[in-house]
N, C-alpha and C. Protein backbone atom coordinates (compact mmCIF):
# COMPACT_ATOMS: atom_id res chain seq x y z
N UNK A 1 -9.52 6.55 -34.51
CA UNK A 1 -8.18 6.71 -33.97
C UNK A 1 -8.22 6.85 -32.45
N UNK A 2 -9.05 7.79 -31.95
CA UNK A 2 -9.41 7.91 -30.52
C UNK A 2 -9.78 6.57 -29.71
N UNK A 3 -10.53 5.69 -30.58
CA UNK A 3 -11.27 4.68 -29.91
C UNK A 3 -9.94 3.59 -29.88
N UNK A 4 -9.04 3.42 -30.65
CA UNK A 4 -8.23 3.09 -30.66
C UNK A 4 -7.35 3.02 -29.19
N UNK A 5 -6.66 4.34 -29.18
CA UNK A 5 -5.82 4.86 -28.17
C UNK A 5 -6.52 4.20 -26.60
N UNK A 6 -7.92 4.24 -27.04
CA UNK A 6 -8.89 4.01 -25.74
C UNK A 6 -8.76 2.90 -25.25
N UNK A 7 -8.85 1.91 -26.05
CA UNK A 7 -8.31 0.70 -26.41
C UNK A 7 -7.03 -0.28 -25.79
N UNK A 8 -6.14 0.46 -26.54
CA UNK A 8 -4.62 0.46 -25.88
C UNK A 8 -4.78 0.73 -24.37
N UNK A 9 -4.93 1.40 -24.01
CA UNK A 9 -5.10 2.00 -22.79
C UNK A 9 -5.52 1.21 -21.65
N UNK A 10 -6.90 0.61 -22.10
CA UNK A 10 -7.41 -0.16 -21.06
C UNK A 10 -6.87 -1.42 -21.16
N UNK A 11 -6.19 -2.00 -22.50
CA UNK A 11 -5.47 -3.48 -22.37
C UNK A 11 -4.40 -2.99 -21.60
N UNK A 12 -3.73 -2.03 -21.83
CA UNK A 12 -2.41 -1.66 -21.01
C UNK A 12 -2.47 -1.94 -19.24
N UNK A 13 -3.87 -1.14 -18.99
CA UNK A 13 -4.42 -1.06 -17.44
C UNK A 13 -4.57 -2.91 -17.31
N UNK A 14 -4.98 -3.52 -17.85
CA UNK A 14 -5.49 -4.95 -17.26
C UNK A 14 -4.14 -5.97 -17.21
N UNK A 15 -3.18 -5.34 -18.11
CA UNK A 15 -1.83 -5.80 -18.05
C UNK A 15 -1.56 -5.77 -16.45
N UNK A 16 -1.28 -4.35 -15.76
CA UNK A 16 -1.52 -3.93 -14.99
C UNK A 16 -1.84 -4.66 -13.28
N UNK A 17 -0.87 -5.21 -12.79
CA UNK A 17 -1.79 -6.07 -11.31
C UNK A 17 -2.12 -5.51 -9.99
N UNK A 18 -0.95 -4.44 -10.42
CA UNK A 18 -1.20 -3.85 -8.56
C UNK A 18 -1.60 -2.10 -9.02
N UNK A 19 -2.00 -1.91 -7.75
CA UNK A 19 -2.65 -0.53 -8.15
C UNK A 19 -1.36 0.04 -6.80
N UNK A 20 -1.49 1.68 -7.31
CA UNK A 20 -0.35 2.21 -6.50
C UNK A 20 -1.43 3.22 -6.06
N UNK A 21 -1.23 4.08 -4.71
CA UNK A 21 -1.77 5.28 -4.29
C UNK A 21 -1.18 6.35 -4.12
N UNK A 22 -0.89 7.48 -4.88
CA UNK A 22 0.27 8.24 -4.15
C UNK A 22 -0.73 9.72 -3.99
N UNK A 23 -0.25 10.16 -2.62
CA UNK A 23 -0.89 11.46 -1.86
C UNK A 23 0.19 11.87 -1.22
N UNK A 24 0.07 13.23 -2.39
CA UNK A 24 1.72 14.13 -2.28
C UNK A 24 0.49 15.33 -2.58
N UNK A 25 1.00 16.46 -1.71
CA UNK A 25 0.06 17.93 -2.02
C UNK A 25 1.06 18.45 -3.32
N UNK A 26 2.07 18.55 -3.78
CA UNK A 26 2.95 19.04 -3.95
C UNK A 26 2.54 18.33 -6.01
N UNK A 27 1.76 19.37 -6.74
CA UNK A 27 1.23 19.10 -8.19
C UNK A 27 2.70 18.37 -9.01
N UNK A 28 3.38 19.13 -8.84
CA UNK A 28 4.91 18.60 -9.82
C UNK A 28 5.27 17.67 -9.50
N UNK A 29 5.74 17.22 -8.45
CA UNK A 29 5.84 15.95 -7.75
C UNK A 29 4.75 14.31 -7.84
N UNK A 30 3.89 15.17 -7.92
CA UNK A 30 2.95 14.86 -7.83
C UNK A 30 2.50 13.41 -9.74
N UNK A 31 2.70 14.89 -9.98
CA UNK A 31 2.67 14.33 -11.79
C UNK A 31 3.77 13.40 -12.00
N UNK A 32 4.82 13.80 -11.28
CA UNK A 32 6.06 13.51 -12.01
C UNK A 32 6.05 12.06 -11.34
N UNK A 33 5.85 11.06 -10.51
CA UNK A 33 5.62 9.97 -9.49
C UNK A 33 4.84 9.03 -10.29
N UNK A 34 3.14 10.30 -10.61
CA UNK A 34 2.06 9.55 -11.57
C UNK A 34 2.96 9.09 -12.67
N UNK A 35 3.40 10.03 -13.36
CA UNK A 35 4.20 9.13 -15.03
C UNK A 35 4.96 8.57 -14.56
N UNK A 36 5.88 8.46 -13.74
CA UNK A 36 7.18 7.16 -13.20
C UNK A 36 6.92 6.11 -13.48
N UNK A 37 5.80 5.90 -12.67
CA UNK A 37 5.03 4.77 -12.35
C UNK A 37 3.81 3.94 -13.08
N UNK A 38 3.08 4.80 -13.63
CA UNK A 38 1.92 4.14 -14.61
C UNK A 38 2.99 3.55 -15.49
N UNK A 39 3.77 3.42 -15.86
CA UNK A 39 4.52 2.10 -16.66
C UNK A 39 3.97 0.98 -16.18
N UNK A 40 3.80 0.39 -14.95
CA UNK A 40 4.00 -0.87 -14.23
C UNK A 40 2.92 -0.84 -13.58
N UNK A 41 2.19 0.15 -13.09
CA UNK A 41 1.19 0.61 -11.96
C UNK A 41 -0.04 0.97 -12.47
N UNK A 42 -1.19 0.44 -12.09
CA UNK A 42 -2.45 1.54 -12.06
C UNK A 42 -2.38 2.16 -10.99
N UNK A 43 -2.29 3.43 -11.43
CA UNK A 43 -1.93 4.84 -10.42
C UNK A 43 -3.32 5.59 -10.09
N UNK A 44 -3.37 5.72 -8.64
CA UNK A 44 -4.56 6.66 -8.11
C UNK A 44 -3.83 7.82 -7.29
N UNK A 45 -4.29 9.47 -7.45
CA UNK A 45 -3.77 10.19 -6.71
C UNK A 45 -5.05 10.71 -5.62
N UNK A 46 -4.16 11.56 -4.73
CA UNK A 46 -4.58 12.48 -3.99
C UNK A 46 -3.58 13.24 -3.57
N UNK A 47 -4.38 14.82 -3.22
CA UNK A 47 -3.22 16.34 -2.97
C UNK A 47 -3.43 15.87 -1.35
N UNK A 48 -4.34 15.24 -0.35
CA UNK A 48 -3.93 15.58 0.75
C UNK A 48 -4.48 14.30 1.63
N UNK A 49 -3.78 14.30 2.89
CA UNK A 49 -3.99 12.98 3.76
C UNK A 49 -5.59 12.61 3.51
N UNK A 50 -6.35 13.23 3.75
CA UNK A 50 -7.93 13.34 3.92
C UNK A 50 -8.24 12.66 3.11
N UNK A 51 -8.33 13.06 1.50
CA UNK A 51 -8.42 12.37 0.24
C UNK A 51 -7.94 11.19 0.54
N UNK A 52 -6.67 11.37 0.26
CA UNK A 52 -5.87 10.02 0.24
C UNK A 52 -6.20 9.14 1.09
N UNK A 53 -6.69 8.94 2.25
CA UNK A 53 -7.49 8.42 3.24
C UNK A 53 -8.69 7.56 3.05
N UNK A 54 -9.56 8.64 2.05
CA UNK A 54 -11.21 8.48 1.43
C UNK A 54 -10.76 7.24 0.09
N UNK A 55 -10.02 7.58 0.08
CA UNK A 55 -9.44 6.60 -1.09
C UNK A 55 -8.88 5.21 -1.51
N UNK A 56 -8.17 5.34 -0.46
CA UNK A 56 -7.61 4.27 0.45
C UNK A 56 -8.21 3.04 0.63
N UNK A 57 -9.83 3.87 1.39
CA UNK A 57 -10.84 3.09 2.23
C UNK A 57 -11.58 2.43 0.71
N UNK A 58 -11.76 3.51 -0.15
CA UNK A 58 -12.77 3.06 -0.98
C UNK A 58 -12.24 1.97 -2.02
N UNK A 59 -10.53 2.29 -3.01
CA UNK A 59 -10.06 1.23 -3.82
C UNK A 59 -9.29 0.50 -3.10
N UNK A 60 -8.65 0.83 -1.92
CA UNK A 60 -7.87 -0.74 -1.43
C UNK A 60 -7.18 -0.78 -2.21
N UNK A 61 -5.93 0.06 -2.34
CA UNK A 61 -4.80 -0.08 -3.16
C UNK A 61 -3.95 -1.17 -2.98
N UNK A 62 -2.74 -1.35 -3.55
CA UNK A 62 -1.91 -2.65 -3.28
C UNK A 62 -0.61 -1.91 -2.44
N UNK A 63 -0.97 -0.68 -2.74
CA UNK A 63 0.82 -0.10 -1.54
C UNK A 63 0.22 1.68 -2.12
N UNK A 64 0.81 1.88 -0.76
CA UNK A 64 0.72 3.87 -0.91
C UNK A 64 1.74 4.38 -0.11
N UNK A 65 1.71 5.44 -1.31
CA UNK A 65 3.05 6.36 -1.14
C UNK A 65 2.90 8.05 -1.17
N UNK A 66 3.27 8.03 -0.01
CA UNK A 66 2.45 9.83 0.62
C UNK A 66 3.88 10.36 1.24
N UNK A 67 3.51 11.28 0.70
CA UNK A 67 4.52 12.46 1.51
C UNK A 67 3.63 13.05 3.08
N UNK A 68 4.43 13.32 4.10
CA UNK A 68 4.55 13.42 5.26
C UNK A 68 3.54 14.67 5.56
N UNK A 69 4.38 16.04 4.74
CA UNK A 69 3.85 17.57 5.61
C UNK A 69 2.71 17.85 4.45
N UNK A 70 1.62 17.74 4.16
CA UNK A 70 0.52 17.72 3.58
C UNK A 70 -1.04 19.17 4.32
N UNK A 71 -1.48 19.26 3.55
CA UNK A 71 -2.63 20.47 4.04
C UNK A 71 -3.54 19.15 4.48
N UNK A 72 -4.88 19.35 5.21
CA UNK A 72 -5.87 19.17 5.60
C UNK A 72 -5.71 17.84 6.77
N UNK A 73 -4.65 16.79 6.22
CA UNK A 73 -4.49 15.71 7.30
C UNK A 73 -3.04 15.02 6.79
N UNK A 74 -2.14 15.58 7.31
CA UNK A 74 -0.54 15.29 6.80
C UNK A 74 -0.45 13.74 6.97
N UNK A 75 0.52 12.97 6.32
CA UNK A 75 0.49 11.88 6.45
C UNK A 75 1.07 11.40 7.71
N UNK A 76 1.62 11.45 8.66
CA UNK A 76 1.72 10.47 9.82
C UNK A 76 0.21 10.41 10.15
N UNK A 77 -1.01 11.21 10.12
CA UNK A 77 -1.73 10.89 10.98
C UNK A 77 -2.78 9.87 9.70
N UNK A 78 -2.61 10.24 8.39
CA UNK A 78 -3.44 9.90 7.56
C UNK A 78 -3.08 7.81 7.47
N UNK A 79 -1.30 7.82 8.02
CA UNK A 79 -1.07 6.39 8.06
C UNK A 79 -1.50 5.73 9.14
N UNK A 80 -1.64 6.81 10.65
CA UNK A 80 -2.36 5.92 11.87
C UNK A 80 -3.90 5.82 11.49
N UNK A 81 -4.43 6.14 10.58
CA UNK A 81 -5.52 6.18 10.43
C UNK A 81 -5.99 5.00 9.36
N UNK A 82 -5.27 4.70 8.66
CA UNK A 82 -5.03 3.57 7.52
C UNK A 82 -4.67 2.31 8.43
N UNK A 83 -3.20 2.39 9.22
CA UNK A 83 -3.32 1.35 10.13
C UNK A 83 -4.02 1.37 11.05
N UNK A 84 -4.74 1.93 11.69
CA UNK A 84 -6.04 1.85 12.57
C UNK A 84 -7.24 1.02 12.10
N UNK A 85 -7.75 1.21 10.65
CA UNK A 85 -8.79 0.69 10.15
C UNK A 85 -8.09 -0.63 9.74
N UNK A 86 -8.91 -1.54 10.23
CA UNK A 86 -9.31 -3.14 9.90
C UNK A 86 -9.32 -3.30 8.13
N UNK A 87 -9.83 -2.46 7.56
CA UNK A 87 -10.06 -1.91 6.21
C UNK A 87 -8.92 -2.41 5.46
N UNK A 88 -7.83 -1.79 5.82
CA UNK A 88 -7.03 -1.26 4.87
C UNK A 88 -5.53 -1.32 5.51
N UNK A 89 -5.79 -1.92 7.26
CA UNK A 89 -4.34 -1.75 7.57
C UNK A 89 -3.15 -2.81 7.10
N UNK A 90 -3.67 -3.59 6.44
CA UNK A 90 -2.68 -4.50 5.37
C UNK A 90 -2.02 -4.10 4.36
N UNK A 91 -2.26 -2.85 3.78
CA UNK A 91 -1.66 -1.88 2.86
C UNK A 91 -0.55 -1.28 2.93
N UNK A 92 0.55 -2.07 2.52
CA UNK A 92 2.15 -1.05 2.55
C UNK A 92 1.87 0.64 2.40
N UNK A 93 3.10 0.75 3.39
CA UNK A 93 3.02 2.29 3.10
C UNK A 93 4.24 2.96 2.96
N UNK A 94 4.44 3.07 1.76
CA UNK A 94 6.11 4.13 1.96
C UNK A 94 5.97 5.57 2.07
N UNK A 95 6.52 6.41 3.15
CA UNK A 95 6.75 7.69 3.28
C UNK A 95 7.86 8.05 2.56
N UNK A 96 7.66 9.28 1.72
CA UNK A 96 8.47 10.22 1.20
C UNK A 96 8.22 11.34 2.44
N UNK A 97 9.73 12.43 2.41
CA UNK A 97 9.78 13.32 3.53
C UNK A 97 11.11 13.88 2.91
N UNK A 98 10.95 15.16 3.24
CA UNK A 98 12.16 16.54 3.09
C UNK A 98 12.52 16.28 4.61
N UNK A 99 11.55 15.37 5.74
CA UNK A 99 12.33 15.78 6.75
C UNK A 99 13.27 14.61 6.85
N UNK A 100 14.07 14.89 7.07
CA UNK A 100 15.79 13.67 7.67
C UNK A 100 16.14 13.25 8.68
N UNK A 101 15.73 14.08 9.95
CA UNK A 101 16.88 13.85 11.12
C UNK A 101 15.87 12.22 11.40
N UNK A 102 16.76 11.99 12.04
CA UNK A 102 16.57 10.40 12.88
C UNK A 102 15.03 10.98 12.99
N UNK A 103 14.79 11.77 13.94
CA UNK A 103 13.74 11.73 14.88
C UNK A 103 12.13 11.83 13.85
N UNK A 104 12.44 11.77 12.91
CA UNK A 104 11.57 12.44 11.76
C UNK A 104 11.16 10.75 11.31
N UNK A 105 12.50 10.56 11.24
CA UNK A 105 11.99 8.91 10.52
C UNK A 105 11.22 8.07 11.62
N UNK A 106 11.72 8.10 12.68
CA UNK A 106 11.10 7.34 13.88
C UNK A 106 10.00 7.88 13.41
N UNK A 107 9.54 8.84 13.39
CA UNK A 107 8.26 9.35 14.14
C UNK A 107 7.39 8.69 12.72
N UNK A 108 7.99 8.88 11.49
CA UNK A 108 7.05 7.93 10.21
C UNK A 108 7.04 6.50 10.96
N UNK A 109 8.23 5.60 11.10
CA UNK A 109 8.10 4.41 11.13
C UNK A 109 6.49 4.14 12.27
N UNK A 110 6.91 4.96 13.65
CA UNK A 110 6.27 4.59 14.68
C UNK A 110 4.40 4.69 13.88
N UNK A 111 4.08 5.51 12.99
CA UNK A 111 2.95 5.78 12.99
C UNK A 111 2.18 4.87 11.85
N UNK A 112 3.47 3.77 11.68
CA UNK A 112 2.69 2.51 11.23
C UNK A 112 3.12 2.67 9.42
N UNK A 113 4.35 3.48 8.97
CA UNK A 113 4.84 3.62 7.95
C UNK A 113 5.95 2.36 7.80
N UNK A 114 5.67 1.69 6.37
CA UNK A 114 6.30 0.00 6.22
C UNK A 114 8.20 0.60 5.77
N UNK A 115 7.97 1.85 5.75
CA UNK A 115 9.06 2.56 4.76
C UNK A 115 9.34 3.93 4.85
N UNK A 116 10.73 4.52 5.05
CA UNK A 116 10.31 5.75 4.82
C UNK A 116 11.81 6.24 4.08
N UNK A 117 11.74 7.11 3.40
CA UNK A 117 12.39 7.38 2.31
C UNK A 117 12.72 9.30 2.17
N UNK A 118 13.97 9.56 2.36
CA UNK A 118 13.65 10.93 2.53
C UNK A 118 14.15 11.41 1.13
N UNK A 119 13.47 12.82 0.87
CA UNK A 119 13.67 13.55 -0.55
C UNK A 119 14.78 14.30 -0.59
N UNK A 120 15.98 14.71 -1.27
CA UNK A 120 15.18 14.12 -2.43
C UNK A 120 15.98 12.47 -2.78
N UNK A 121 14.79 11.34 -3.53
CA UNK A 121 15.02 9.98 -3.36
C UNK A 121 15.55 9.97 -5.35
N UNK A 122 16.29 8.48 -5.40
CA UNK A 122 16.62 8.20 -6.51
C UNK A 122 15.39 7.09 -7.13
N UNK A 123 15.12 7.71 -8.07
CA UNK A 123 13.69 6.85 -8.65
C UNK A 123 14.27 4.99 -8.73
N UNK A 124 14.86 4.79 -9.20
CA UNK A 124 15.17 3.31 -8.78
C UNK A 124 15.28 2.78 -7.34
N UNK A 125 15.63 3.33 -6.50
CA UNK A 125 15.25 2.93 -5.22
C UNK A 125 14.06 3.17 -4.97
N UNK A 126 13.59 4.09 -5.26
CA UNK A 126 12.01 3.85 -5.15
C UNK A 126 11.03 3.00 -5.77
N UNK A 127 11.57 2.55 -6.95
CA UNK A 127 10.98 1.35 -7.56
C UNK A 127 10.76 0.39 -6.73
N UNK A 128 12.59 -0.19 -6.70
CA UNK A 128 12.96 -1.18 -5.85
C UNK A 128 12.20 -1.41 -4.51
N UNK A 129 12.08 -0.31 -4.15
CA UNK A 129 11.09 -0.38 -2.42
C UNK A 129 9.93 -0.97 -2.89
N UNK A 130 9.17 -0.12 -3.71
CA UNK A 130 7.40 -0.45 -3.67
C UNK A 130 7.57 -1.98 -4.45
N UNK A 131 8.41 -2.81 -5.30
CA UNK A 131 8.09 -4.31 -5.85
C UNK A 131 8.44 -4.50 -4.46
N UNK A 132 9.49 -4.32 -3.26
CA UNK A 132 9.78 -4.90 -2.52
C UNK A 132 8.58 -5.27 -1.27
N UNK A 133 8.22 -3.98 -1.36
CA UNK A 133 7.04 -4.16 -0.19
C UNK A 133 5.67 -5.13 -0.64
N UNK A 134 5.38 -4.52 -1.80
CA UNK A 134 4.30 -5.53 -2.48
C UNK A 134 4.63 -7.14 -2.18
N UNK A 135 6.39 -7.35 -2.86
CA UNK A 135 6.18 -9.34 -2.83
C UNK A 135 6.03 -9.51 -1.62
N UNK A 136 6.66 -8.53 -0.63
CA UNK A 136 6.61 -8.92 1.04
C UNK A 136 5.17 -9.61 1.23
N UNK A 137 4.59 -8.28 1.23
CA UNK A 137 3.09 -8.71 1.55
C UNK A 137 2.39 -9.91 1.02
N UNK A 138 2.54 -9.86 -0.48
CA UNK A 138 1.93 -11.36 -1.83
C UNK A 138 2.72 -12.57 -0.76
N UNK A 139 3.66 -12.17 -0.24
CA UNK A 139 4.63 -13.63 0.86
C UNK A 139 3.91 -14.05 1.58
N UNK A 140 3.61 -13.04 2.69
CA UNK A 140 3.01 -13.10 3.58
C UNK A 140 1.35 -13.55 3.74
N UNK A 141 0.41 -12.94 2.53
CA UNK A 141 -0.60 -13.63 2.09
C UNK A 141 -0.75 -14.63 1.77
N UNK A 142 0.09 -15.36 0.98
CA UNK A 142 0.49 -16.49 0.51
C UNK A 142 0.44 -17.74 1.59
N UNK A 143 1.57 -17.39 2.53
CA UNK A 143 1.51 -17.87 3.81
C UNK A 143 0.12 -18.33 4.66
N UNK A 144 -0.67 -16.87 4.80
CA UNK A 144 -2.08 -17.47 5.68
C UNK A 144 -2.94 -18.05 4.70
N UNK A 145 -2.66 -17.82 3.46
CA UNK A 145 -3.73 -18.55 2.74
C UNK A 145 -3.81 -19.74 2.26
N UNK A 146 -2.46 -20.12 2.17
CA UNK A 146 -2.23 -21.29 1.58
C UNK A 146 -2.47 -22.29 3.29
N UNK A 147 -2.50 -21.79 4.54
CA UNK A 147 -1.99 -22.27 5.74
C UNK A 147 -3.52 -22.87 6.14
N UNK A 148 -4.71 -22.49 5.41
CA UNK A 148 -6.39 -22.81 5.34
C UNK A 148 -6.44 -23.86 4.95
N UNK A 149 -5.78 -24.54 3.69
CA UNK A 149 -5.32 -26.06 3.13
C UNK A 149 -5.01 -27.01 4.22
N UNK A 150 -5.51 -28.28 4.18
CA UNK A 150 -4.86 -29.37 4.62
C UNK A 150 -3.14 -29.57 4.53
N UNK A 151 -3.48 -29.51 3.44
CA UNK A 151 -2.06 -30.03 2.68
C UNK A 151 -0.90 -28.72 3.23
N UNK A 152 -1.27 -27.49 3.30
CA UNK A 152 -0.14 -26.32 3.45
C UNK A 152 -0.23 -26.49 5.48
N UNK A 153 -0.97 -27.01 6.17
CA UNK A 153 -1.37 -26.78 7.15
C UNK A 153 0.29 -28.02 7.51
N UNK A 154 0.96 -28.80 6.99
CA UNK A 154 2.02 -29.47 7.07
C UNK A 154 3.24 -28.23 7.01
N UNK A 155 3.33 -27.60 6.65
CA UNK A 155 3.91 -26.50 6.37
C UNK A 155 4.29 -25.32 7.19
N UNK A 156 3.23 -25.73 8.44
CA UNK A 156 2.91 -24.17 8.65
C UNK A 156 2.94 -24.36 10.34
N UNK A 157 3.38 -23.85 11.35
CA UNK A 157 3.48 -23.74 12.74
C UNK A 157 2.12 -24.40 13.54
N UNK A 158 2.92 -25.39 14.61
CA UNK A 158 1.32 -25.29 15.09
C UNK A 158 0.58 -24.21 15.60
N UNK A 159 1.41 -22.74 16.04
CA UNK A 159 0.39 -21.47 16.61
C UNK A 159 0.02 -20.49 15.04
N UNK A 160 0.71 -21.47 13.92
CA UNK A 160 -0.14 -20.33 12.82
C UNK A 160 -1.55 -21.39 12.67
N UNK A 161 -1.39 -22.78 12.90
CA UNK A 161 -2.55 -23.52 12.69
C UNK A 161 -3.39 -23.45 13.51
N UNK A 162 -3.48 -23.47 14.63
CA UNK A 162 -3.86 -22.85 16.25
C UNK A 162 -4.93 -21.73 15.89
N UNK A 163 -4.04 -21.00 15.45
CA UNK A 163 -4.53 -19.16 15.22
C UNK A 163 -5.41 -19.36 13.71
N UNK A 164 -5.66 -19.95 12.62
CA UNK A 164 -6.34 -19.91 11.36
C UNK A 164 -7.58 -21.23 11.68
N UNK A 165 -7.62 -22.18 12.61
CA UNK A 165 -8.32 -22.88 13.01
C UNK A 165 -9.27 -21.89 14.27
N UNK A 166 -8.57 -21.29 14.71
CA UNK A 166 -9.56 -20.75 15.78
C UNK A 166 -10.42 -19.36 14.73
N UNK A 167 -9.49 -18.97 13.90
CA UNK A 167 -10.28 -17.63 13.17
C UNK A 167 -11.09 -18.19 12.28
N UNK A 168 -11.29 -19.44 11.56
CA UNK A 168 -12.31 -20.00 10.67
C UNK A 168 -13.26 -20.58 11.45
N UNK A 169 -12.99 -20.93 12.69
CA UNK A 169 -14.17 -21.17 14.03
C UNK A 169 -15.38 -20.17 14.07
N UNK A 170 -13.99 -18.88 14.55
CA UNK A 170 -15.31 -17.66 15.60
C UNK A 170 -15.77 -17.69 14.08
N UNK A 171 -15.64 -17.44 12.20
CA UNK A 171 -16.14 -16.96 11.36
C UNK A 171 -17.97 -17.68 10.93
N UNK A 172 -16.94 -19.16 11.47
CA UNK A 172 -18.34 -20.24 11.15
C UNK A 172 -19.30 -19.98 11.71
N UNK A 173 -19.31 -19.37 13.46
CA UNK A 173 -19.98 -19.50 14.28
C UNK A 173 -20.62 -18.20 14.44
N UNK A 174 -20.46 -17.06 13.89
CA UNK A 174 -21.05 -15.85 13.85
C UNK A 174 -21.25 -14.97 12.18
N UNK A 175 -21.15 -16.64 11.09
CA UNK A 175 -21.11 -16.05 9.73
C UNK A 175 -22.52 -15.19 9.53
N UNK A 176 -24.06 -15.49 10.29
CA UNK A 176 -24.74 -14.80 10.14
C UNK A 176 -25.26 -13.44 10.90
């Protein structure tokens, strides 16, 4: 029966395409985000920027969603640190925040947050955000990758062809 459930579980996970990250210190919240979401999501947590950070770097999630005022490395600095690294700065990021005023959101957006969302939020808009940010990005990938093709290279700007001709250059020329 166990092996069963085990079973289910991992066909469920491979169903599964995008992985979510959420680093909220806050346990109830916390849980309550994890079950929202593992419907649709393979879900990874962390209680604090630091973690969530270490984590980040190591699975390369498909989008993360952190709350702001956190113990050990709060998230504005845990997102300049995500968009800082080459790693991982392609990774949507929606902020959750109790804080509101204008100056609160600036200060998420500026620190390289794709989103920011203050608490308390309605779980369907929060859905709606994270498919939203994900197809953004799958768009936008789509775009430089398909733009490597001959055939998509008709498609595509001469300074995006410019710019993917010169980056498959320096790659050729320093692949070892």
């Amino acid at each position: 029966m166990e092996d069963d459930l085990e079973l289910q579980n991992s066909e469920l996970n491979l169903n599964k395409t995008h992985t979510v990250l959420i680093v909220e210190d806050n346990s109830d919240l916390r849980s309550y985000l994890k079950e929202e979401l593992k419907k649709e999501y393979k879900v990874i947590v962390a209680e604090n920027g630091q973690k969530g950070y270490d984590l980040a770097v190591q699975k390369l999630p498909d989008l993360i969603l952190t709350d702001v005022i956190m113990p050990v490395m709060d998230g504005l600095e845990m997102c300049k640190k995500i968009k800082g690294n080459i790693k991982t700065s392609h990774i949507p990021l929606l902020m959750l925040s109790a804080k509101a005023l204008v100056k609160d959101r600036l200060e998420g957006i500026d620190s390289g947050a794709d989103l920011y969302l203050s608490k308390p939020f309605n779980m369907d808009i929060l859905r709606s955000s994270l498919i939203q940010l994900i197809n953004s990005r799958q768009i936008i990938f789509n775009k430089f990758y398909d733009g490597i093709t001959k055939k998509a290279q008709q498609k595509t700007t001469t300074i995006d062809n410019d710019f993917m001709q010169k980056t498959l250059n320096y790659i050729h020329e320093n692949i070892s």
